[in-house]
Every structure is written in C-alpha cells, then in structure tokens.
N, C-alpha and C. Protein backbone atom coordinates (compact mmCIF):
# COMPACT_ATOMS: atom_id res chain seq x y z
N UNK A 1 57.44 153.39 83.30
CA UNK A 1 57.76 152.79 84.59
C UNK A 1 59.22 153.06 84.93
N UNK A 2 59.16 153.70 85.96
CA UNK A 2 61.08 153.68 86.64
C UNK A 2 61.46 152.95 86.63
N UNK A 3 63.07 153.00 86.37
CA UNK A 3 63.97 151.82 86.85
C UNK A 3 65.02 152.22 87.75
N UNK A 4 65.89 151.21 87.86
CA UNK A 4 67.03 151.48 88.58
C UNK A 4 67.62 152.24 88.05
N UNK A 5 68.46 151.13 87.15
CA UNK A 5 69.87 151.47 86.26
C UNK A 5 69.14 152.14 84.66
N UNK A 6 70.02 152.97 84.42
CA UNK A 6 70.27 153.28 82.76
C UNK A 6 71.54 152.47 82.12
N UNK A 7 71.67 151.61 81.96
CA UNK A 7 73.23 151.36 81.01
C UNK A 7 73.21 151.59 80.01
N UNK A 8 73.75 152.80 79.57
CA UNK A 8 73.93 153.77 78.94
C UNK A 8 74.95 153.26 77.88
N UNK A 9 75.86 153.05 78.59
CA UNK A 9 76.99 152.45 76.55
C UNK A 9 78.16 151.06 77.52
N UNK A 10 78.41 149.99 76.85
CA UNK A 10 78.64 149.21 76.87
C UNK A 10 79.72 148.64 75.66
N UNK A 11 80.97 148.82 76.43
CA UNK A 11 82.26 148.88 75.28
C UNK A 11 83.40 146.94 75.35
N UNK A 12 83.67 146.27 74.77
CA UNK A 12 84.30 145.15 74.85
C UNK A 12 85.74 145.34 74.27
N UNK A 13 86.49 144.60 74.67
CA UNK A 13 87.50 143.95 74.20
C UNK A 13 88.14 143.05 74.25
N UNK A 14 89.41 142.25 74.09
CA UNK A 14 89.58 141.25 74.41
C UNK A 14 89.46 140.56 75.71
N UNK A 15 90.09 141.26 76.57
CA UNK A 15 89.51 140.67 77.82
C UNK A 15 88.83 141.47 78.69
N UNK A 16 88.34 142.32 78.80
CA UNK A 16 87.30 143.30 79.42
C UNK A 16 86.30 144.15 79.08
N UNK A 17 85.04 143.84 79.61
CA UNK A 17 83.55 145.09 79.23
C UNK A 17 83.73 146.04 80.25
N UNK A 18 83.07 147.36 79.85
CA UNK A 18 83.46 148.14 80.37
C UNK A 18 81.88 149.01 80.15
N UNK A 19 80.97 148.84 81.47
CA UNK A 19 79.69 149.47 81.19
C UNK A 19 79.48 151.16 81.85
N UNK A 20 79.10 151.97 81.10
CA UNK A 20 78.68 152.97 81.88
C UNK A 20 77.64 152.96 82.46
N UNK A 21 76.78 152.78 83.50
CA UNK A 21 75.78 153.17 84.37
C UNK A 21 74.94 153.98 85.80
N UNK A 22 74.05 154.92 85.03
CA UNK A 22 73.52 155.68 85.66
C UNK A 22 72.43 154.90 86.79
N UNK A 23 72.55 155.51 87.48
CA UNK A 23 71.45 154.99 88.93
C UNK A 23 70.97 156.15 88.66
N UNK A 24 69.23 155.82 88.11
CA UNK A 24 68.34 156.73 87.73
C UNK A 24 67.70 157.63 88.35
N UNK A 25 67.68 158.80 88.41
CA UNK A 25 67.30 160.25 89.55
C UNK A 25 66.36 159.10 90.13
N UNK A 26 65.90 159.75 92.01
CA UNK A 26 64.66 158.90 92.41
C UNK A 26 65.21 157.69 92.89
N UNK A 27 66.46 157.22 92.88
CA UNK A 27 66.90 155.53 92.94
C UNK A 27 67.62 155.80 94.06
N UNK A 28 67.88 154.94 95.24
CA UNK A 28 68.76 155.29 96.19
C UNK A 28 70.14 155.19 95.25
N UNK A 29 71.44 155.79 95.67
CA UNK A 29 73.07 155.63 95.09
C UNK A 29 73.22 154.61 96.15
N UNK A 30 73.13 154.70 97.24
CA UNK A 30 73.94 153.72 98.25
C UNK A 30 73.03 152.62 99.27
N UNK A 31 73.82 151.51 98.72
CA UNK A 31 72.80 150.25 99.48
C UNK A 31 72.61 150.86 101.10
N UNK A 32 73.41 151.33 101.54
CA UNK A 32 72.38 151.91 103.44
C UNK A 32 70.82 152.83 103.17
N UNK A 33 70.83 153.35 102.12
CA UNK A 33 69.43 153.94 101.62
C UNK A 33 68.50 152.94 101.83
N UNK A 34 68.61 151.59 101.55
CA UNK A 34 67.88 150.68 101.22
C UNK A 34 67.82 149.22 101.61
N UNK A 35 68.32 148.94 102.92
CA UNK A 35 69.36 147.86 103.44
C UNK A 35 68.28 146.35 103.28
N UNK A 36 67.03 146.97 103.19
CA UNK A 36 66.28 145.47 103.55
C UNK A 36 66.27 145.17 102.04
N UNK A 37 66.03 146.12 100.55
CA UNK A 37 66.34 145.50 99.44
C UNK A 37 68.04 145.09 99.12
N UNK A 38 69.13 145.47 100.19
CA UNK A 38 70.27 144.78 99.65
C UNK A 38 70.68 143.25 100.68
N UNK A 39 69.88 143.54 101.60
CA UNK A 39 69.82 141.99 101.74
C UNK A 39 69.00 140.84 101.04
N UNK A 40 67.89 141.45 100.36
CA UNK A 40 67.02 140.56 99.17
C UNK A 40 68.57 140.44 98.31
N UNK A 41 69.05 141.19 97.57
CA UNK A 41 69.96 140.52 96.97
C UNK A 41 70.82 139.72 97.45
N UNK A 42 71.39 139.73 98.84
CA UNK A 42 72.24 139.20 99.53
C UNK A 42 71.66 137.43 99.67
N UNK A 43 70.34 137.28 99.45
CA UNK A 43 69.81 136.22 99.99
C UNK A 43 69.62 135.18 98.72
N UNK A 44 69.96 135.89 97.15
CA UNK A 44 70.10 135.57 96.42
C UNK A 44 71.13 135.12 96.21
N UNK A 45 71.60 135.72 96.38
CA UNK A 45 73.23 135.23 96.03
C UNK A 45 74.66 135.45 97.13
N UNK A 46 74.05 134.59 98.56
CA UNK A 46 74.95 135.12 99.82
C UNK A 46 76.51 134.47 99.09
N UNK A 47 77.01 133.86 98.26
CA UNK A 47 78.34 134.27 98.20
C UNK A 47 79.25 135.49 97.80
N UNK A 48 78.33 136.27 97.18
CA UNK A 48 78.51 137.73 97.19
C UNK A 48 79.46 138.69 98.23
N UNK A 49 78.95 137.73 99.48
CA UNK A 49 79.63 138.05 100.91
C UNK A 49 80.83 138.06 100.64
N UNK A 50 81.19 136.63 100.66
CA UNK A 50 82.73 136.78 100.72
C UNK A 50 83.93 136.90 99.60
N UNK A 51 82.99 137.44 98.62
CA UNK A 51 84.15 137.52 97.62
C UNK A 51 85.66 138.84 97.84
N UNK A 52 86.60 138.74 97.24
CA UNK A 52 87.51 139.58 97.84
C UNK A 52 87.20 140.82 97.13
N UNK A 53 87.31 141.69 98.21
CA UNK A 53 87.43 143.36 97.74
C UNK A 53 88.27 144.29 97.91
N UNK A 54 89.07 144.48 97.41
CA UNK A 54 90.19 145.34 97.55
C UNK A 54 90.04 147.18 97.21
N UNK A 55 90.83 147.72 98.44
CA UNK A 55 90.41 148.73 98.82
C UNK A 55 89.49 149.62 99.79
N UNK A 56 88.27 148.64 100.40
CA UNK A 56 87.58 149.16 101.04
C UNK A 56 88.71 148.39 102.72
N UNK A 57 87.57 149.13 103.94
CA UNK A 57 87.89 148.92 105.21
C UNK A 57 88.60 147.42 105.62
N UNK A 58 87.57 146.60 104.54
CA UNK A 58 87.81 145.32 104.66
C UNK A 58 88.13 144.51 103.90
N UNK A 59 88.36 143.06 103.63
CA UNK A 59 88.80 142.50 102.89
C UNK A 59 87.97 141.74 101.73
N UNK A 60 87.15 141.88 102.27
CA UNK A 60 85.98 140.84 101.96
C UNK A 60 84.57 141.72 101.47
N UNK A 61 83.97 141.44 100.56
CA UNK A 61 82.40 142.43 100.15
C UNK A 61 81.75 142.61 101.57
N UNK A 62 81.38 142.37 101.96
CA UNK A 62 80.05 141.92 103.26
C UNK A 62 81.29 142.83 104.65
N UNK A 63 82.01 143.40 104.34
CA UNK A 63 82.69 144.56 105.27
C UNK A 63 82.50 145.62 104.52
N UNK A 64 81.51 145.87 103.28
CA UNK A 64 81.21 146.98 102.93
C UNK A 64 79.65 146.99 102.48
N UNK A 65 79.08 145.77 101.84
CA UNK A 65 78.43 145.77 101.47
C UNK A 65 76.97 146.17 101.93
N UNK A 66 76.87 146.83 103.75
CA UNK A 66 75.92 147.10 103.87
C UNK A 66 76.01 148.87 103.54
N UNK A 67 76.89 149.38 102.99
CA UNK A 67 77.06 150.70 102.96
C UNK A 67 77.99 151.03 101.72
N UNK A 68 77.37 150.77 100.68
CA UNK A 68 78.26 150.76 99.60
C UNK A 68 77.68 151.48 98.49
N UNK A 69 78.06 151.80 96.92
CA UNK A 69 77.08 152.13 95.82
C UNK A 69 76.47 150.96 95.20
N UNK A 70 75.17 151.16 94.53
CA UNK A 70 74.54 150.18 94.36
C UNK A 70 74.99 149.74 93.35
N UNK A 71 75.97 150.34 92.02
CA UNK A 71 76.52 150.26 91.21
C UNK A 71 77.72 149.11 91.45
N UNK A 72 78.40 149.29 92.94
CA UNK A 72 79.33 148.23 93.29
C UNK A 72 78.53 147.00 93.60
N UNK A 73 77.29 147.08 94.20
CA UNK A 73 76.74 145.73 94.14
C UNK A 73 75.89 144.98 93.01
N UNK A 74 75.96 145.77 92.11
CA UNK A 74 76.19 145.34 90.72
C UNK A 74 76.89 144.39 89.82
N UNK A 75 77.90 144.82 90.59
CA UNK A 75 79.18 144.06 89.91
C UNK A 75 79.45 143.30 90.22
N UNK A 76 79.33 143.18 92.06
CA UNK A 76 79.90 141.85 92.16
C UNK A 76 78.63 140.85 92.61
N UNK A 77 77.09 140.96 91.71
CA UNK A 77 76.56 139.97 92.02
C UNK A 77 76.58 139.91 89.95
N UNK A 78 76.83 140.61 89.45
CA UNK A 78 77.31 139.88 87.68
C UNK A 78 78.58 138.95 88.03
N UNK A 79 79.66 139.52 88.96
CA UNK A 79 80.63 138.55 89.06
C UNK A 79 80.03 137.14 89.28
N UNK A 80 79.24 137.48 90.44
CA UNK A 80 78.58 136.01 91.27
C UNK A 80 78.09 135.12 90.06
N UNK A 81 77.39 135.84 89.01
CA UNK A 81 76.59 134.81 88.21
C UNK A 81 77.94 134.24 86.81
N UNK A 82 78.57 135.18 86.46
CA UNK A 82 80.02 134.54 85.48
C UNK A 82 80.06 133.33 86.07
N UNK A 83 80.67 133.42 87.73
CA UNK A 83 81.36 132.43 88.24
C UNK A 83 80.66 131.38 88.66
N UNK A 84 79.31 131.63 89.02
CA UNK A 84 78.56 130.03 88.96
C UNK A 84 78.24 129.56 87.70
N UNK A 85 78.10 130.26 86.46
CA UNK A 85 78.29 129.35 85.16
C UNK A 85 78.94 128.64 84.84
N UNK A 86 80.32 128.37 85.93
CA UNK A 86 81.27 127.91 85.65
C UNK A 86 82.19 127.59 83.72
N UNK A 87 81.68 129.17 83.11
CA UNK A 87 82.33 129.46 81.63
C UNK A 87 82.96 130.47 81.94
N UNK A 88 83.32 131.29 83.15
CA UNK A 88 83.75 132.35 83.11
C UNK A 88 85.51 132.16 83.07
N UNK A 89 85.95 131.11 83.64
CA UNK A 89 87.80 130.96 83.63
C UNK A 89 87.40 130.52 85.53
N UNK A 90 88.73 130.65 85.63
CA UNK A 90 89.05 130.44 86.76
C UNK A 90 88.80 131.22 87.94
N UNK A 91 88.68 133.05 87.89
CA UNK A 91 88.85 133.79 88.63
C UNK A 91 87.74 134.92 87.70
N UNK A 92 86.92 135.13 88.21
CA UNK A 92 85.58 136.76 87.70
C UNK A 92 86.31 137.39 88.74
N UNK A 93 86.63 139.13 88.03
CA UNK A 93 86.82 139.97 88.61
C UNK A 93 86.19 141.07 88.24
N UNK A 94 86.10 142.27 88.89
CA UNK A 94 85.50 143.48 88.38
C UNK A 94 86.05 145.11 89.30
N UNK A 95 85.56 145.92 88.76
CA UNK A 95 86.02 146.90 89.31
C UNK A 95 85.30 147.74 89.24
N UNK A 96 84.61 148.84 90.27
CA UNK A 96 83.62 150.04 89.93
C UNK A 96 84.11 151.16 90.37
N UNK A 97 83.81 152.40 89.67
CA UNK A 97 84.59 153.42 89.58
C UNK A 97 83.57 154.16 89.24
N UNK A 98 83.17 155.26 90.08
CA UNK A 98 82.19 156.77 90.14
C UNK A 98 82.71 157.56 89.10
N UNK A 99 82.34 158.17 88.45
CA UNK A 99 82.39 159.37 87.10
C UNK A 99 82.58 160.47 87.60
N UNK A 100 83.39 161.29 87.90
CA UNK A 100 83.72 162.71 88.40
C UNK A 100 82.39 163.46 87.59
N UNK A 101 81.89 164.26 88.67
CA UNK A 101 80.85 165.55 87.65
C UNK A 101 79.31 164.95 88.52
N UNK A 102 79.19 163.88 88.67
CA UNK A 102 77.97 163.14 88.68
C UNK A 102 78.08 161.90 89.66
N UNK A 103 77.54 161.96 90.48
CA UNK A 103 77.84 160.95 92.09
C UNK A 103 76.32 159.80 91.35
N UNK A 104 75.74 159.77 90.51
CA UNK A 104 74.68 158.59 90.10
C UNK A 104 75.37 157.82 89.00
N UNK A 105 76.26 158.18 88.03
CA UNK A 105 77.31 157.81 87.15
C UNK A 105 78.60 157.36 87.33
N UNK A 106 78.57 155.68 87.06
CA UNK A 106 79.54 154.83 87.14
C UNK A 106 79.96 153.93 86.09
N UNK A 107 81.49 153.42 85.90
CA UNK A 107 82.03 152.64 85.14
C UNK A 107 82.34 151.30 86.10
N UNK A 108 81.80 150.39 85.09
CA UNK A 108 81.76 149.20 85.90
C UNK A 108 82.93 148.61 84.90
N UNK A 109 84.06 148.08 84.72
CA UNK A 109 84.68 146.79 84.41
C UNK A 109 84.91 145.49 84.79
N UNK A 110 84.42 144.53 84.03
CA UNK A 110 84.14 143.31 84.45
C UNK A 110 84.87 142.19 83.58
N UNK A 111 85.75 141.02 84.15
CA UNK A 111 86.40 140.58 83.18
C UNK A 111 86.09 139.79 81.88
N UNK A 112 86.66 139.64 80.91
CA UNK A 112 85.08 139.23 79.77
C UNK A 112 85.62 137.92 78.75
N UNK A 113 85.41 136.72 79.42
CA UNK A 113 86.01 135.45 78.51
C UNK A 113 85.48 135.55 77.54
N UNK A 114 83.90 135.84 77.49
CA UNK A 114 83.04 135.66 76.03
C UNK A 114 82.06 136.64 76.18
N UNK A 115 81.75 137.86 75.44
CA UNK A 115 81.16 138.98 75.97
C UNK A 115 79.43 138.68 75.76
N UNK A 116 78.90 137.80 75.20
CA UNK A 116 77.83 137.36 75.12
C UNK A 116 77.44 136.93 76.51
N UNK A 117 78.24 136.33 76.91
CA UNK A 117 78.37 135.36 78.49
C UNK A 117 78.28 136.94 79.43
N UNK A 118 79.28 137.70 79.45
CA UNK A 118 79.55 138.86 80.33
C UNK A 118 78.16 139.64 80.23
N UNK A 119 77.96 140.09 79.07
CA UNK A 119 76.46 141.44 79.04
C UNK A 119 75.34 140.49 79.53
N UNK A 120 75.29 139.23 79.01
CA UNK A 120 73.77 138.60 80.00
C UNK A 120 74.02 138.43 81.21
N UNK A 121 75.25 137.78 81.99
CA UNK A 121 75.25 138.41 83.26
C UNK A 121 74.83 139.90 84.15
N UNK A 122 75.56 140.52 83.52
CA UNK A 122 75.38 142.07 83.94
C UNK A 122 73.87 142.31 83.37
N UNK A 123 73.16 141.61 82.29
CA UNK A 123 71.51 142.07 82.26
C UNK A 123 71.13 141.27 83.71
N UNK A 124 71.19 140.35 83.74
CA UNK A 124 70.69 139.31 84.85
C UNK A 124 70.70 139.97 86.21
N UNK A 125 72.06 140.16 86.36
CA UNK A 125 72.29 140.89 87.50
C UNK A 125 71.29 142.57 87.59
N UNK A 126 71.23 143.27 86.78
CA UNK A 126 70.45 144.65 86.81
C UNK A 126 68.72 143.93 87.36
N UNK A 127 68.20 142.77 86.29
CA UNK A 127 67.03 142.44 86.73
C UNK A 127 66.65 142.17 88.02
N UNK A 128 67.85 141.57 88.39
CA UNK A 128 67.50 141.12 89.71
C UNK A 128 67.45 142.24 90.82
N UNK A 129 68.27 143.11 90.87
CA UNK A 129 68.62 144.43 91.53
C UNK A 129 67.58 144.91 91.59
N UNK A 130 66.79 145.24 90.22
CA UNK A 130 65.28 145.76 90.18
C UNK A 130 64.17 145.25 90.88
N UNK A 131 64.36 144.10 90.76
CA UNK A 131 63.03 143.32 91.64
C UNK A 131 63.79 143.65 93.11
N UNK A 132 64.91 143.68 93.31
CA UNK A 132 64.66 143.17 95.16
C UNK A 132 64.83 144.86 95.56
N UNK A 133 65.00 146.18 94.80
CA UNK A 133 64.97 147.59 95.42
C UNK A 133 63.65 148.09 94.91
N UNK A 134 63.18 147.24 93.80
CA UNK A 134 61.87 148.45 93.46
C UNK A 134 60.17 147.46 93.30
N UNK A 135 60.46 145.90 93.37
CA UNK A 135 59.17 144.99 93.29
C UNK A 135 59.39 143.91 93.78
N UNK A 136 59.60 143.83 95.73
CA UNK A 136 60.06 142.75 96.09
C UNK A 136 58.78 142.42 96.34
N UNK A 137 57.60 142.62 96.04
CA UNK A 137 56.20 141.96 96.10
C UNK A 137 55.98 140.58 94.65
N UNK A 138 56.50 140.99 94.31
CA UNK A 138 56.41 140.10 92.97
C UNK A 138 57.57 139.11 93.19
N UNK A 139 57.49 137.79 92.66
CA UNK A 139 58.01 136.21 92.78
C UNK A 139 59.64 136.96 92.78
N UNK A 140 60.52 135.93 93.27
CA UNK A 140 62.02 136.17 93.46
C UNK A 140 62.19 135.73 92.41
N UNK A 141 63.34 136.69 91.68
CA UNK A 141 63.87 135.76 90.80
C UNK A 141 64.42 134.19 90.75
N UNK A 142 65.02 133.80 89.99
CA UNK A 142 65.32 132.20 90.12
C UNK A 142 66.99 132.25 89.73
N UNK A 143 67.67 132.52 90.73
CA UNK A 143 69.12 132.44 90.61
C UNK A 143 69.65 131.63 89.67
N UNK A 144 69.46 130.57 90.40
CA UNK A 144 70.06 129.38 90.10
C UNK A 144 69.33 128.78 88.25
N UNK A 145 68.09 129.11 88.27
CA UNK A 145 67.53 128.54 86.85
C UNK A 145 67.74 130.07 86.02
N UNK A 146 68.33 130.93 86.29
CA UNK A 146 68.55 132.38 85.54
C UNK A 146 70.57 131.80 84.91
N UNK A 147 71.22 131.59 86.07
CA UNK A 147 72.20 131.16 85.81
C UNK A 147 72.47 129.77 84.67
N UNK A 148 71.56 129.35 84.64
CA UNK A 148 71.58 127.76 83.79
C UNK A 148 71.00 128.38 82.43
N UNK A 149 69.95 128.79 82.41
CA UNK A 149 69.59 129.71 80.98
C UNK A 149 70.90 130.70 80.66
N UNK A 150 71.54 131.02 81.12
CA UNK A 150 72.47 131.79 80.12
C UNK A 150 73.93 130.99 80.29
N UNK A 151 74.24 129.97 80.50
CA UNK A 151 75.15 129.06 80.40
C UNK A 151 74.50 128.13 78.70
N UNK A 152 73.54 127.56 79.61
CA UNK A 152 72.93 127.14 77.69
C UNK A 152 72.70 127.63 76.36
N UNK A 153 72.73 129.05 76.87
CA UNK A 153 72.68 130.27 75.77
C UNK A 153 73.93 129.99 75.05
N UNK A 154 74.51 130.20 76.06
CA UNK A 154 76.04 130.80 75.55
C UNK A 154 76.93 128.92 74.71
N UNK A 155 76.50 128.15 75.71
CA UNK A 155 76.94 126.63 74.96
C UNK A 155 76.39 126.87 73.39
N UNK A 156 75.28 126.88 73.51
CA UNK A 156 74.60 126.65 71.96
C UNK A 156 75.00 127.47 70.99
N UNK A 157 75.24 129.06 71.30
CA UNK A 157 76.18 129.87 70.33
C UNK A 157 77.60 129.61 70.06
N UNK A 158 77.58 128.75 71.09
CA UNK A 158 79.48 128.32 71.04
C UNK A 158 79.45 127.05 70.00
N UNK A 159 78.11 126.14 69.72
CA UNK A 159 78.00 124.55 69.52
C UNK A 159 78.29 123.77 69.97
N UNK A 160 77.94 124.04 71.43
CA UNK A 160 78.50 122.90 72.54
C UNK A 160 77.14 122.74 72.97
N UNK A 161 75.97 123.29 72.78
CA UNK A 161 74.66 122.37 73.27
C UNK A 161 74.65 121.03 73.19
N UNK A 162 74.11 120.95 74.60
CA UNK A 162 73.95 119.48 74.19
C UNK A 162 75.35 118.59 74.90
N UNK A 163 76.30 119.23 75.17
CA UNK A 163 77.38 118.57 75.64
C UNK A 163 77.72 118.19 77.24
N UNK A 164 76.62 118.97 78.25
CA UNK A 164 76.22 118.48 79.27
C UNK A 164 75.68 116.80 79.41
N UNK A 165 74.73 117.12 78.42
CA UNK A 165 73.55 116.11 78.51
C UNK A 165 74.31 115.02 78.34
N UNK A 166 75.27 115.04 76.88
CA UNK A 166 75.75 114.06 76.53
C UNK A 166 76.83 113.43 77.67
N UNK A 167 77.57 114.31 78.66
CA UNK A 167 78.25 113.64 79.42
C UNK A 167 77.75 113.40 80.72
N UNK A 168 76.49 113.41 81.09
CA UNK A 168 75.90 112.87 81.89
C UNK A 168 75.54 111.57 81.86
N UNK A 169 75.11 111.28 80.44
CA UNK A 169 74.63 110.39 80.11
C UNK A 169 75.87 109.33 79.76
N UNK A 170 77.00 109.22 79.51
CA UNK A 170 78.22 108.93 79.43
C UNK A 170 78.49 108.38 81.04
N UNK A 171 78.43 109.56 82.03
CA UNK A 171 79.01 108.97 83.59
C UNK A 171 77.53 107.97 83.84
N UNK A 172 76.36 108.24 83.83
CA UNK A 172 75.50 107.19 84.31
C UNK A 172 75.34 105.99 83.87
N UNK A 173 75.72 105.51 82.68
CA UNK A 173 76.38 104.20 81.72
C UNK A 173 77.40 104.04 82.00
N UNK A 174 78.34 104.79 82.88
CA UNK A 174 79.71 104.06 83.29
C UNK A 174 79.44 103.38 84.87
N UNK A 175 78.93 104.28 85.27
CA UNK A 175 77.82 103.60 87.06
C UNK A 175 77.35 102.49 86.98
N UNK A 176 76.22 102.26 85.78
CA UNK A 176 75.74 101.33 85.55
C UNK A 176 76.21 99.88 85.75
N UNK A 177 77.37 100.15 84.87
CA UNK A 177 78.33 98.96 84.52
C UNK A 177 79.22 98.56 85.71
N UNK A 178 79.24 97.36 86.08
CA UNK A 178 79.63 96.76 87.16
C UNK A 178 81.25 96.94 86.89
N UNK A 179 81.70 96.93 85.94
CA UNK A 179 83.25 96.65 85.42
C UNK A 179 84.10 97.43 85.48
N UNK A 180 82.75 98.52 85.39
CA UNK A 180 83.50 100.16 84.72
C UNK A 180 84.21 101.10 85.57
N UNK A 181 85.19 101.56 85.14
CA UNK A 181 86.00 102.55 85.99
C UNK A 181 86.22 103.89 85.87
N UNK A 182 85.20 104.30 87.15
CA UNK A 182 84.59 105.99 86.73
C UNK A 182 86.27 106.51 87.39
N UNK A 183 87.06 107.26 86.98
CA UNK A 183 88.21 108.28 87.24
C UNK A 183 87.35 109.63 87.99
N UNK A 184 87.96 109.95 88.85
CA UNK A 184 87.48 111.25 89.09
C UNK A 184 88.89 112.26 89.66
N UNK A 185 88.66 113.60 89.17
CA UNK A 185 89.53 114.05 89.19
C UNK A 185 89.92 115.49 90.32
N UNK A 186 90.59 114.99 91.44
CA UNK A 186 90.33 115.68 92.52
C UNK A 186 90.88 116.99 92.32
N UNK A 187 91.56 117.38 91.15
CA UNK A 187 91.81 118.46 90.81
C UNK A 187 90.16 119.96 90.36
N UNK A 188 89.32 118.97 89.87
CA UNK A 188 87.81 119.79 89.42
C UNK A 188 87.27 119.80 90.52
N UNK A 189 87.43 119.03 92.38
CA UNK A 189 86.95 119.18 93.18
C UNK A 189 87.46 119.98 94.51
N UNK A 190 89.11 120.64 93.76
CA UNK A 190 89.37 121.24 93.86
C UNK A 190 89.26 123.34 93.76
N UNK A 191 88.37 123.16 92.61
CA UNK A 191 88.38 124.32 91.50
C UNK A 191 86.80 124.69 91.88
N UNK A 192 86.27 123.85 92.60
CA UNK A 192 84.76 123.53 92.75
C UNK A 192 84.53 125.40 93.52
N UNK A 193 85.26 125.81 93.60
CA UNK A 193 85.22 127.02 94.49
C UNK A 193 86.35 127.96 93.96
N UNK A 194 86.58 128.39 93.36
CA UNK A 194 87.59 129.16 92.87
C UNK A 194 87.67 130.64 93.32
N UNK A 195 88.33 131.08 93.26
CA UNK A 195 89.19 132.09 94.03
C UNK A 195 88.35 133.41 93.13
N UNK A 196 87.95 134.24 94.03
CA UNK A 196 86.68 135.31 93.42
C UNK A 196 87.55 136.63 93.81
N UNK A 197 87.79 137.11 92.68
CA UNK A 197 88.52 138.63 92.84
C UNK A 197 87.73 140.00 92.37
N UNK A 198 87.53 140.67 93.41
CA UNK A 198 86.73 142.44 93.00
C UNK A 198 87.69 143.49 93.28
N UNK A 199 87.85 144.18 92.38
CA UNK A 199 88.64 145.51 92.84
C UNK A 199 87.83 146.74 93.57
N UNK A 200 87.84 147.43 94.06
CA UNK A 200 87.30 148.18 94.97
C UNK A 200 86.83 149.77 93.96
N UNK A 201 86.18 150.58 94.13
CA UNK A 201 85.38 151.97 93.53
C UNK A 201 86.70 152.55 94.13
N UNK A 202 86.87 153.66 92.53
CA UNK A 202 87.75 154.28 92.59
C UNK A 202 87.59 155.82 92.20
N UNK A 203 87.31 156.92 92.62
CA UNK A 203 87.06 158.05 92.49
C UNK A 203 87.17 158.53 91.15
C-alpha cells in the first residue's frame, strides 16, 4: 500500500531532531496539488494557521499554507501537537529545508525537549497527513485524544503517570471545602497560549 512520507533516518540531540523525509514518487510535493486534503488537515488542527513563519511572503503559516511543501506542513502540524501537550517548553519551533539533487527530499528540524515526546509527534503528525491526502473516506483522526495518548506516554516513561489525576483530584477536594482557598495563578493563564515559532524552507 502507498504512502505519503518515507522517513528515512531520524538523528537527536540535545535540543534538536532532525528527520530526513521523502514524499514518496506518486504523492503530490506541494499542498496546491491537493488543497481540499490540506484543508482536512487545516480543520484538524486550524491553529496551524497562525503560527509564525519566517521567511515566506507572510508572516504567519496560512499566508503560505495553501501553496507550500507538504513536508513544511508537516512540521508545523508536529509543532501543533508538541505544543498542545503542553510538555513541549514554552515555544515548539521547526524548520524545513529541501535537499539539493531531489525536489521530494527534505530535512525537517524540530525542537526536541524529550525526543520520545518529539518522534511520536512527528509519527502522529505523518498519520494524520496520510488519512486527510490519501483516505479521507475513512473516520478522522482524533486530534485531541491522539494528543492526550502521547502526553500519557511520555508522563509514564518519565514516572509522572498518574500526576494529572492526582491533581485533579487535589483541586476538586479543595472546591469542595467551604474554607478552602483555591490560589490560581494568572501567570499559567497567561502561558495558556504561548508564542509558536516556525522557521521557513530553506533551499
């Protein structure tokens, strides 16, 4: 069965992965090939839109994103999913860059707090790509419950499972209590949106 992507080799270090991937002969290279499957992704994950992109016409993804490589919209819907795990830091960034020799061959760098966390994004993100360019007949993926499975992944390899639950259960026993004095901290409702950085494809 065809696919999209080949990701071909997949390199880490301290703070950055760095994937090579082929867009497989047969695959459109550029989301205008294919605009009604890059708005299926778009509908998945419309903050995608406005994350910042530096280098293209515009400032913003969604001033390129209807005419872009599919490899760049890659990246910044793995960004999208880092940053709603809210384990990624403060700021997911990434950068895609075409392979001289070969216009289907690209280097994606993506920033990498915990590379377990980073490569299941970037799997997540490829799956999803696949269903909305090559089997948008079949169920949508589940963003939002795709994003929560690899946040719990990554807690439980860390030994923090379980540490949601427990502080849920902590604030609803403080509600409870007539006496009790819930603090809240307008600084996390601050952060609730954090500042989304993409670097732009670079020849």
């Amino acid at each position: 069965m065809a696919s999209l992507f080949n990701i071909m080799k997949i390199t880490v270090d301290a703070k950055k992965l760095r994937a090579r991937v082929l867009v497989n002969p047969g695959m459109p290279v550029m989301t205008s090939e294919d605009i009604e499957a890059t708005a299926r992704v778009y509908y998945l994950a419309p903050a995608i839109a406005k994350h910042v992109c530096l280098g293209d016409a515009g400032r913003e993804f969604q001033d390129c994103m209807g005419d872009t490589e599919l490899a760049h919209l890659l990246e910044h819907l793995t960004v999208e999913i880092l940053n709603e795990t809210g384990l990624a830091g403060d700021i997911s960034c990434g950068r895609t860059r075409g392979v001289a020799g070969d216009e289907r061959l690209f280097e994606i760098e993506l920033s990498c707090p915990d590379d377990v966390l980073t490569v299941g994004a970037l799997s997540s993100a490829a799956f999803m790509m696949e269903w909305a360019f090559l089997h948008p007949e079949a169920a949508a993926p589940d963003f939002a419950g795709t994003v929560e499975a690899l946040r719990q992944m990554v807690l439980a390899l860390r030994g923090e499972a379980g540490v949601d639950a427990v502080e849920e259960e902590l604030v609803t026993e403080a509600e409870d209590d007539d006496d009790a004095n819930v603090v809240t901290d307008d600084a996390e409702e601050a952060a609730a949106e954090p500042e989304r950085d993409s670097e732009d494809n670079e020849a």
